[in-house]
PDB file of N, CA and C in Angstrom:
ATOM      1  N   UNK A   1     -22.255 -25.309  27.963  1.00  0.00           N
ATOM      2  CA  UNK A   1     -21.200 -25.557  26.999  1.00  0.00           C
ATOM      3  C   UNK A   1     -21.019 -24.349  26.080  1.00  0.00           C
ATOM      4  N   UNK A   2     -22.298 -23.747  25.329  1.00  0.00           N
ATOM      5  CA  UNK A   2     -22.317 -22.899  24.957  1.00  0.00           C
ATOM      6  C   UNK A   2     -21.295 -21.403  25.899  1.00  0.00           C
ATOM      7  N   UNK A   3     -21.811 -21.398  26.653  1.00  0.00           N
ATOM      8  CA  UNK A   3     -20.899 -20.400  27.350  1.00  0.00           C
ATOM      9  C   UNK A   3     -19.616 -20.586  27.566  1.00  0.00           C
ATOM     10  N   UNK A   4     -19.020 -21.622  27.745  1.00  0.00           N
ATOM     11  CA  UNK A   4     -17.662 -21.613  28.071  1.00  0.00           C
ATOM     12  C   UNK A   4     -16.766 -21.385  26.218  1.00  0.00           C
ATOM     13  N   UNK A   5     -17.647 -22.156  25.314  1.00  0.00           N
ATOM     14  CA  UNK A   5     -17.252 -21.671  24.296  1.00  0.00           C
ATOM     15  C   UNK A   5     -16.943 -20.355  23.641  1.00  0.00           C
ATOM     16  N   UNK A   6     -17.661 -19.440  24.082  1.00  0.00           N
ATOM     17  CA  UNK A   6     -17.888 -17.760  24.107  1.00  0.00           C
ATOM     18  C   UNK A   6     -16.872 -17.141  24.993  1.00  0.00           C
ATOM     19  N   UNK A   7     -16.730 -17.558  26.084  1.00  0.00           N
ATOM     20  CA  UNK A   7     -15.255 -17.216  27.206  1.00  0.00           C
ATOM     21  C   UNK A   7     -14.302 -17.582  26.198  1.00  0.00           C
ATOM     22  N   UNK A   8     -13.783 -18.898  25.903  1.00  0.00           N
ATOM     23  CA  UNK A   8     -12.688 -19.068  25.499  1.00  0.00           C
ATOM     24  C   UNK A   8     -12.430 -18.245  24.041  1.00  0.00           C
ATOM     25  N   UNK A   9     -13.639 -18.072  23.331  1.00  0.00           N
ATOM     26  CA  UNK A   9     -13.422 -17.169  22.162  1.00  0.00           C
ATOM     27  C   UNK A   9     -12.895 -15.688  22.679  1.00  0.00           C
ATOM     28  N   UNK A  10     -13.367 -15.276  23.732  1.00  0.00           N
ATOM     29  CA  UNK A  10     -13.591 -13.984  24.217  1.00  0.00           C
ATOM     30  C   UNK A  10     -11.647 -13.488  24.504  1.00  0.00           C
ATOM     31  N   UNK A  11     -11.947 -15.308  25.393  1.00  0.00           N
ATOM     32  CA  UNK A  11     -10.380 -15.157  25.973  1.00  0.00           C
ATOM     33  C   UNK A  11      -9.060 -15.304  24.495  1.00  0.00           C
ATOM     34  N   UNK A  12      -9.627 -15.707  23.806  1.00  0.00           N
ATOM     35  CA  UNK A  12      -8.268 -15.965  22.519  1.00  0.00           C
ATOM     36  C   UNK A  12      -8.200 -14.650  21.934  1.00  0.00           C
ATOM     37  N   UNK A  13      -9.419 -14.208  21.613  1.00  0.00           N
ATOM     38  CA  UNK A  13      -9.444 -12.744  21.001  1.00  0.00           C
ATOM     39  C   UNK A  13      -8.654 -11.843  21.812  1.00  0.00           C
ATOM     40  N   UNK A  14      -8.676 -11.454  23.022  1.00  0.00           N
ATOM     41  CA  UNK A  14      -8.048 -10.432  23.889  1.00  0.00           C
ATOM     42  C   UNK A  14      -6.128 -11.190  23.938  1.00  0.00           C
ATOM     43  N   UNK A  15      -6.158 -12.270  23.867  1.00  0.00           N
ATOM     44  CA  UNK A  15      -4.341 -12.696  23.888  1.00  0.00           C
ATOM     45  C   UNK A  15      -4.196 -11.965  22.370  1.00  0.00           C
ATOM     46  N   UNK A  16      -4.689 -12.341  21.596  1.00  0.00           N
ATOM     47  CA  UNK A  16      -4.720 -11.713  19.735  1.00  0.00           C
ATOM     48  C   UNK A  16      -4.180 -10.262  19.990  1.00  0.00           C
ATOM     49  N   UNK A  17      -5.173  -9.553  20.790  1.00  0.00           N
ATOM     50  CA  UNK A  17      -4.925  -8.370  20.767  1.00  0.00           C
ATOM     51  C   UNK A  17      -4.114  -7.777  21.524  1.00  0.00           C
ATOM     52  N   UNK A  18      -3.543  -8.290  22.325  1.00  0.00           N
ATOM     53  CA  UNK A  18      -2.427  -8.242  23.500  1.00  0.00           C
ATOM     54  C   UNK A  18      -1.336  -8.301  22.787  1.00  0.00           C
ATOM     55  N   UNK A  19      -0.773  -8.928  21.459  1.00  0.00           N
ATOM     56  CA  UNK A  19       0.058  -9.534  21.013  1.00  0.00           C
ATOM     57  C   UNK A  19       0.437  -8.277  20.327  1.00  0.00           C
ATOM     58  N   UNK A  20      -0.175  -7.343  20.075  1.00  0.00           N
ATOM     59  CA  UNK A  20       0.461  -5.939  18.865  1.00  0.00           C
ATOM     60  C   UNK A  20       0.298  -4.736  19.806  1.00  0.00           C
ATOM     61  N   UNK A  21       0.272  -5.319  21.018  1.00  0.00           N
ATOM     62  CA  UNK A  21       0.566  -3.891  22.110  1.00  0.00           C
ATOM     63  C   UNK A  21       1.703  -3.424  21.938  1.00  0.00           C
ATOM     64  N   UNK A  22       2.924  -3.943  21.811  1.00  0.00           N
ATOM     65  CA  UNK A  22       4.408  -3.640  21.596  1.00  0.00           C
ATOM     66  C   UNK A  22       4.692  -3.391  20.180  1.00  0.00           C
ATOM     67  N   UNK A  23       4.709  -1.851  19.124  1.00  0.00           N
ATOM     68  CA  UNK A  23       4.688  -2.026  18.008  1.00  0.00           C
ATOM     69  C   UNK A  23       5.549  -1.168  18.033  1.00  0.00           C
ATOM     70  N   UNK A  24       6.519  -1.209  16.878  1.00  0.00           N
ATOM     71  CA  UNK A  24       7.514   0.211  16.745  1.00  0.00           C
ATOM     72  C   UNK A  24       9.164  -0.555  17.828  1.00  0.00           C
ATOM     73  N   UNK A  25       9.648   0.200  17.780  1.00  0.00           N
ATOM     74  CA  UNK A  25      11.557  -0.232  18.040  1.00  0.00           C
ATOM     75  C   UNK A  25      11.235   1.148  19.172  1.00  0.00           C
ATOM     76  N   UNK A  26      12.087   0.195  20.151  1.00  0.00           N
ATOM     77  CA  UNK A  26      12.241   0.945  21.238  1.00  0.00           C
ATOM     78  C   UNK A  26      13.417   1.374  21.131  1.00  0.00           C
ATOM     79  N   UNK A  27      13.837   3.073  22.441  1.00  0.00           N
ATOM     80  CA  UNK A  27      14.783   3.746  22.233  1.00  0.00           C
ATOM     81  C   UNK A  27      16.320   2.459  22.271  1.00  0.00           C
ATOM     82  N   UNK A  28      16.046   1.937  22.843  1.00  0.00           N
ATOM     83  CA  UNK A  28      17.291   1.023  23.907  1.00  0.00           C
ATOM     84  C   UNK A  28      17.766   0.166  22.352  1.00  0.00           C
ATOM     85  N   UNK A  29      16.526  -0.363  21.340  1.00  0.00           N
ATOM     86  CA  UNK A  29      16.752  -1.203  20.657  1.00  0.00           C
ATOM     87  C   UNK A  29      17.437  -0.842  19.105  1.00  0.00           C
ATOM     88  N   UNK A  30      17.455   1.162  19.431  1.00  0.00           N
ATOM     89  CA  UNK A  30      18.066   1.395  17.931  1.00  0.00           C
ATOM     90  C   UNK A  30      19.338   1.093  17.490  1.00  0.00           C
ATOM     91  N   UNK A  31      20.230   1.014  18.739  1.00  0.00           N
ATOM     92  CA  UNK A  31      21.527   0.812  18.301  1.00  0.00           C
ATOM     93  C   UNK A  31      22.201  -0.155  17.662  1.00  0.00           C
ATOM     94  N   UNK A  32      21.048  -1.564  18.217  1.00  0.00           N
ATOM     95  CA  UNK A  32      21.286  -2.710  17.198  1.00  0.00           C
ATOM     96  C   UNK A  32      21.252  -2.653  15.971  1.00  0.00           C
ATOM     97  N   UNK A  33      19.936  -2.101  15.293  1.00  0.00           N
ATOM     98  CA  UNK A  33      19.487  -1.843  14.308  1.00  0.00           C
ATOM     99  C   UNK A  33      19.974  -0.670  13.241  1.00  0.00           C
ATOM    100  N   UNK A  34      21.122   0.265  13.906  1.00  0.00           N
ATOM    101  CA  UNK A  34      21.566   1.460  13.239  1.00  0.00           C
ATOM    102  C   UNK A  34      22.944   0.537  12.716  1.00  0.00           C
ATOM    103  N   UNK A  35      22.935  -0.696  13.260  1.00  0.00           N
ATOM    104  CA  UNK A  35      24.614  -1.627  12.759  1.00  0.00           C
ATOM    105  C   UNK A  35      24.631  -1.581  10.987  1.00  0.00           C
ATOM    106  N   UNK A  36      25.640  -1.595  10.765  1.00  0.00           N
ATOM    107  CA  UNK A  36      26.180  -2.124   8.809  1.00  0.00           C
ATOM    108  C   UNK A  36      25.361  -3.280   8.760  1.00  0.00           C
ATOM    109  N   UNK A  37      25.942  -4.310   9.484  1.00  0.00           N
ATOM    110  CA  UNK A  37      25.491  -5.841   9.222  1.00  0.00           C
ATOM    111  C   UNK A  37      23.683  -6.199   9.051  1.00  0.00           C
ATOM    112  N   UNK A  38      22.953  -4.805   9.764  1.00  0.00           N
ATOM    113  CA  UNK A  38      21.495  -5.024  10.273  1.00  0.00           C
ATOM    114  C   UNK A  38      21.032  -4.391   8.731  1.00  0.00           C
ATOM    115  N   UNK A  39      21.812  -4.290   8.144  1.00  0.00           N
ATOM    116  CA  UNK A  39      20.649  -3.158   6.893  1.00  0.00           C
ATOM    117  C   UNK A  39      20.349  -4.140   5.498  1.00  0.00           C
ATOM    118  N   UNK A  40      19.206  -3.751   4.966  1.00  0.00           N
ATOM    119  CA  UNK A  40      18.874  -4.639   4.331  1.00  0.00           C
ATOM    120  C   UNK A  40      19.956  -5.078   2.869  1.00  0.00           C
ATOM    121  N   UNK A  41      20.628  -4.032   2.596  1.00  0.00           N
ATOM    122  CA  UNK A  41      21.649  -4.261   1.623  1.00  0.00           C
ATOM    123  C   UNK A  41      23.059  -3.506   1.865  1.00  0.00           C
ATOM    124  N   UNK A  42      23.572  -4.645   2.892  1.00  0.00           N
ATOM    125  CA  UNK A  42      24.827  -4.403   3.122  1.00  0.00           C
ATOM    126  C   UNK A  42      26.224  -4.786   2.781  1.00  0.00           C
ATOM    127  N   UNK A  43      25.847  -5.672   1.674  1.00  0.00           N
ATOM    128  CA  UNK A  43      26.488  -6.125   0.838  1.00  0.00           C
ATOM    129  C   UNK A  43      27.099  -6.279  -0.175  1.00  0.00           C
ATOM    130  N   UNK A  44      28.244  -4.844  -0.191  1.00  0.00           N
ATOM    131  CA  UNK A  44      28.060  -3.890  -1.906  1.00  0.00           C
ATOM    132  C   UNK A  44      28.063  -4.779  -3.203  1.00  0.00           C
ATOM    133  N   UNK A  45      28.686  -5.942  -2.707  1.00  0.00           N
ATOM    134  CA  UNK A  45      29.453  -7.664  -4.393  1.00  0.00           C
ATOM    135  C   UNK A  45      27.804  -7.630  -4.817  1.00  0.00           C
ATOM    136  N   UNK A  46      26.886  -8.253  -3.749  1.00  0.00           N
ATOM    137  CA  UNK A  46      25.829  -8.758  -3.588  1.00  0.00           C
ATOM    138  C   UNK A  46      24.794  -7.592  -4.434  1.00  0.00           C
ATOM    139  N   UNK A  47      24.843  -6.894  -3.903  1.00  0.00           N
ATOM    140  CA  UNK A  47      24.333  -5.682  -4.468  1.00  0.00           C
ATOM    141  C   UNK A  47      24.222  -5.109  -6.274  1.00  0.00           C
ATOM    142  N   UNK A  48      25.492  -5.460  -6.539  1.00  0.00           N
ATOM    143  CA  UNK A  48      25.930  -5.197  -7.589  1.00  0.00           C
ATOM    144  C   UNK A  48      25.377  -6.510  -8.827  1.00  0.00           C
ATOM    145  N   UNK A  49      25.834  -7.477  -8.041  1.00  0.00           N
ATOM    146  CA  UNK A  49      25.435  -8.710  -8.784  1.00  0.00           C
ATOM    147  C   UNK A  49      23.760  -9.008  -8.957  1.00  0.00           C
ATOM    148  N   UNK A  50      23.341  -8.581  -7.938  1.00  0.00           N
ATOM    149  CA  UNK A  50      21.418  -8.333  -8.108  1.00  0.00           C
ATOM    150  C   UNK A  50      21.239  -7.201  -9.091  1.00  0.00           C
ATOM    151  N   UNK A  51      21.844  -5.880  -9.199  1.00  0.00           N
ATOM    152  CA  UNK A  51      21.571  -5.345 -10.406  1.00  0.00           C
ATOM    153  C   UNK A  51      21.581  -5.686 -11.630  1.00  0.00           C
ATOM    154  N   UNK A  52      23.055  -6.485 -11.804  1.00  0.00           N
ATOM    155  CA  UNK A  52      23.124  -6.583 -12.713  1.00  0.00           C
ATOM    156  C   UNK A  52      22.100  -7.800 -13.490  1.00  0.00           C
ATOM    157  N   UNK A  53      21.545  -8.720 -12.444  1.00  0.00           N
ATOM    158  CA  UNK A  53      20.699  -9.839 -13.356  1.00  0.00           C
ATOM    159  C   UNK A  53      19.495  -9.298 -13.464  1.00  0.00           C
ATOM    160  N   UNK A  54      19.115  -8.584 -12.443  1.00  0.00           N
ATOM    161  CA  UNK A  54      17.787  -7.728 -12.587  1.00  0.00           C
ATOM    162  C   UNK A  54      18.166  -6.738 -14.052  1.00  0.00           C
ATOM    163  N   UNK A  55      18.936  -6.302 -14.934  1.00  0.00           N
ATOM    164  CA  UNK A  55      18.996  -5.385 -15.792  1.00  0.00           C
ATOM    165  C   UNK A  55      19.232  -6.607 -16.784  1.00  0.00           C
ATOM    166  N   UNK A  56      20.005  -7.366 -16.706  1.00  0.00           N
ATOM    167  CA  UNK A  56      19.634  -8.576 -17.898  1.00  0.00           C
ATOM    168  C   UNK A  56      18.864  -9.413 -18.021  1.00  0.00           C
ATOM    169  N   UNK A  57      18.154  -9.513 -17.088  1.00  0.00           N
ATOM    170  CA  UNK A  57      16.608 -10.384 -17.225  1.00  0.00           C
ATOM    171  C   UNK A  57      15.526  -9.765 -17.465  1.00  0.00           C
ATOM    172  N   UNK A  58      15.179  -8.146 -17.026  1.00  0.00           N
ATOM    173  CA  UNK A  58      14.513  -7.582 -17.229  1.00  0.00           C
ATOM    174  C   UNK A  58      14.529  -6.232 -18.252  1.00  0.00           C
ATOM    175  N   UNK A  59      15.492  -6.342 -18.294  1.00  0.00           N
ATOM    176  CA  UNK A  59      16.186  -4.848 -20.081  1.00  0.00           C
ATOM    177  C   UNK A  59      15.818  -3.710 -18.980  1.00  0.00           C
ATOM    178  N   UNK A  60      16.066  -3.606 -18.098  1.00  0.00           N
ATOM    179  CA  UNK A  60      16.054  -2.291 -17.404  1.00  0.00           C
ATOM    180  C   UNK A  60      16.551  -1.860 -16.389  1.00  0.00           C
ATOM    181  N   UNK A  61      17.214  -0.825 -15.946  1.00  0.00           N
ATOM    182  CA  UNK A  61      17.714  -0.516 -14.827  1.00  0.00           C
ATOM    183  C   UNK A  61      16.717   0.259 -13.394  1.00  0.00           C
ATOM    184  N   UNK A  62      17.554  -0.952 -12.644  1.00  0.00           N
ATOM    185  CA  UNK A  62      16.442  -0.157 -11.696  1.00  0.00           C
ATOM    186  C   UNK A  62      15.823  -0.730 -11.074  1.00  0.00           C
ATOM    187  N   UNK A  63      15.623  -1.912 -11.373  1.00  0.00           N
ATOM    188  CA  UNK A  63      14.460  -2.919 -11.527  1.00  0.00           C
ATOM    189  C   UNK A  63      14.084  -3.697 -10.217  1.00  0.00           C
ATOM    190  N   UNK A  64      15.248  -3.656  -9.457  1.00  0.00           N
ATOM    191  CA  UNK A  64      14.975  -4.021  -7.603  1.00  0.00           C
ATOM    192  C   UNK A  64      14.145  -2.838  -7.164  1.00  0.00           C
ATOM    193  N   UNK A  65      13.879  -1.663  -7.415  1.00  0.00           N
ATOM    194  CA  UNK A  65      12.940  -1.412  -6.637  1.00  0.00           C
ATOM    195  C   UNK A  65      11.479  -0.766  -7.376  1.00  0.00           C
ATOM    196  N   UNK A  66      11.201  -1.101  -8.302  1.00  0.00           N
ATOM    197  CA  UNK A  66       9.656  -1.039  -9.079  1.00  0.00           C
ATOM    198  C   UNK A  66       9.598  -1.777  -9.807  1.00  0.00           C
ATOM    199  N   UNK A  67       8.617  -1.897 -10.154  1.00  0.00           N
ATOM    200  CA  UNK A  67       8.413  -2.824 -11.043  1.00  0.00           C
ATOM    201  C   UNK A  67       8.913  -2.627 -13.173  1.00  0.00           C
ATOM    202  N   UNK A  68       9.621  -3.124 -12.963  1.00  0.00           N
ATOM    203  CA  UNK A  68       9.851  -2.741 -14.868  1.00  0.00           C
ATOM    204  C   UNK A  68       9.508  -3.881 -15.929  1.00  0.00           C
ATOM    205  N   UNK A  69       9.393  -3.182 -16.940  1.00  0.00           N
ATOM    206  CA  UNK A  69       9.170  -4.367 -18.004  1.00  0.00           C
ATOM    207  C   UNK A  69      10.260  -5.142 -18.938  1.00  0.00           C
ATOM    208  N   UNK A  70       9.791  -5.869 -19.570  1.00  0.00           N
ATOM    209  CA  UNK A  70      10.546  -6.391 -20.791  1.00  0.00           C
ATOM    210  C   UNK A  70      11.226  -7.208 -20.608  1.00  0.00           C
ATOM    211  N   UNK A  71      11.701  -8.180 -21.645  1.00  0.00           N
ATOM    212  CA  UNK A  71      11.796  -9.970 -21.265  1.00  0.00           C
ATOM    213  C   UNK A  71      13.421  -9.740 -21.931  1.00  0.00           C
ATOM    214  N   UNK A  72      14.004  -8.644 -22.419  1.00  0.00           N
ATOM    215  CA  UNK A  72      15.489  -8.418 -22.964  1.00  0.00           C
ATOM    216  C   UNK A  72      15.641  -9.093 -24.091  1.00  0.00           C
ATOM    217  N   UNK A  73      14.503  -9.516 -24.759  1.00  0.00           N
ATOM    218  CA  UNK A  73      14.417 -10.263 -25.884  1.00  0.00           C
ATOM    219  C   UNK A  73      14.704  -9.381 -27.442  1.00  0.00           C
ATOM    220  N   UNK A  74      14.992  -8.221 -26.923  1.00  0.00           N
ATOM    221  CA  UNK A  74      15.324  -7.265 -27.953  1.00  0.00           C
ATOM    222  C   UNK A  74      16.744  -7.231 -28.301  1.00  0.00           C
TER     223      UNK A  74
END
């Protein structure tokens, strides 16, 4: 019993590691990914409107991409 328990560990571990053989975007798959619609902020309204609550909730500009302070309580 013991042994078959050790196979099947042996065997789950190697599917685990089988699973991140394919890492990175293949040549064939950039063209999807070079699309308007595929990017993470393609949405100029959207865009604009996240700045702007990020700069009134937080008193700072900028604030989607580091971290800033202050509660705008000033």
């Amino acid at each position: 019993m013991k042994r078959k328990y050790t196979i099947f560990i042996a065997m789950m571990a190697l599917l685990q590691l089988a699973g991140c053989a394919n890492l990175g975007v293949q040549p064939w798959e950039r063209d999807l990914l070079a699309k308007d619609e595929m990017a993470l902020d393609s949405e100029g309204v959207d865009i604009g409107l996240d700045d702007h609550i990020y700069f009134s909730k937080e008193a700072t500009s900028g604030g989607r991409s580091f971290a800033g302070g202050g509660c705008g309580c000033n």
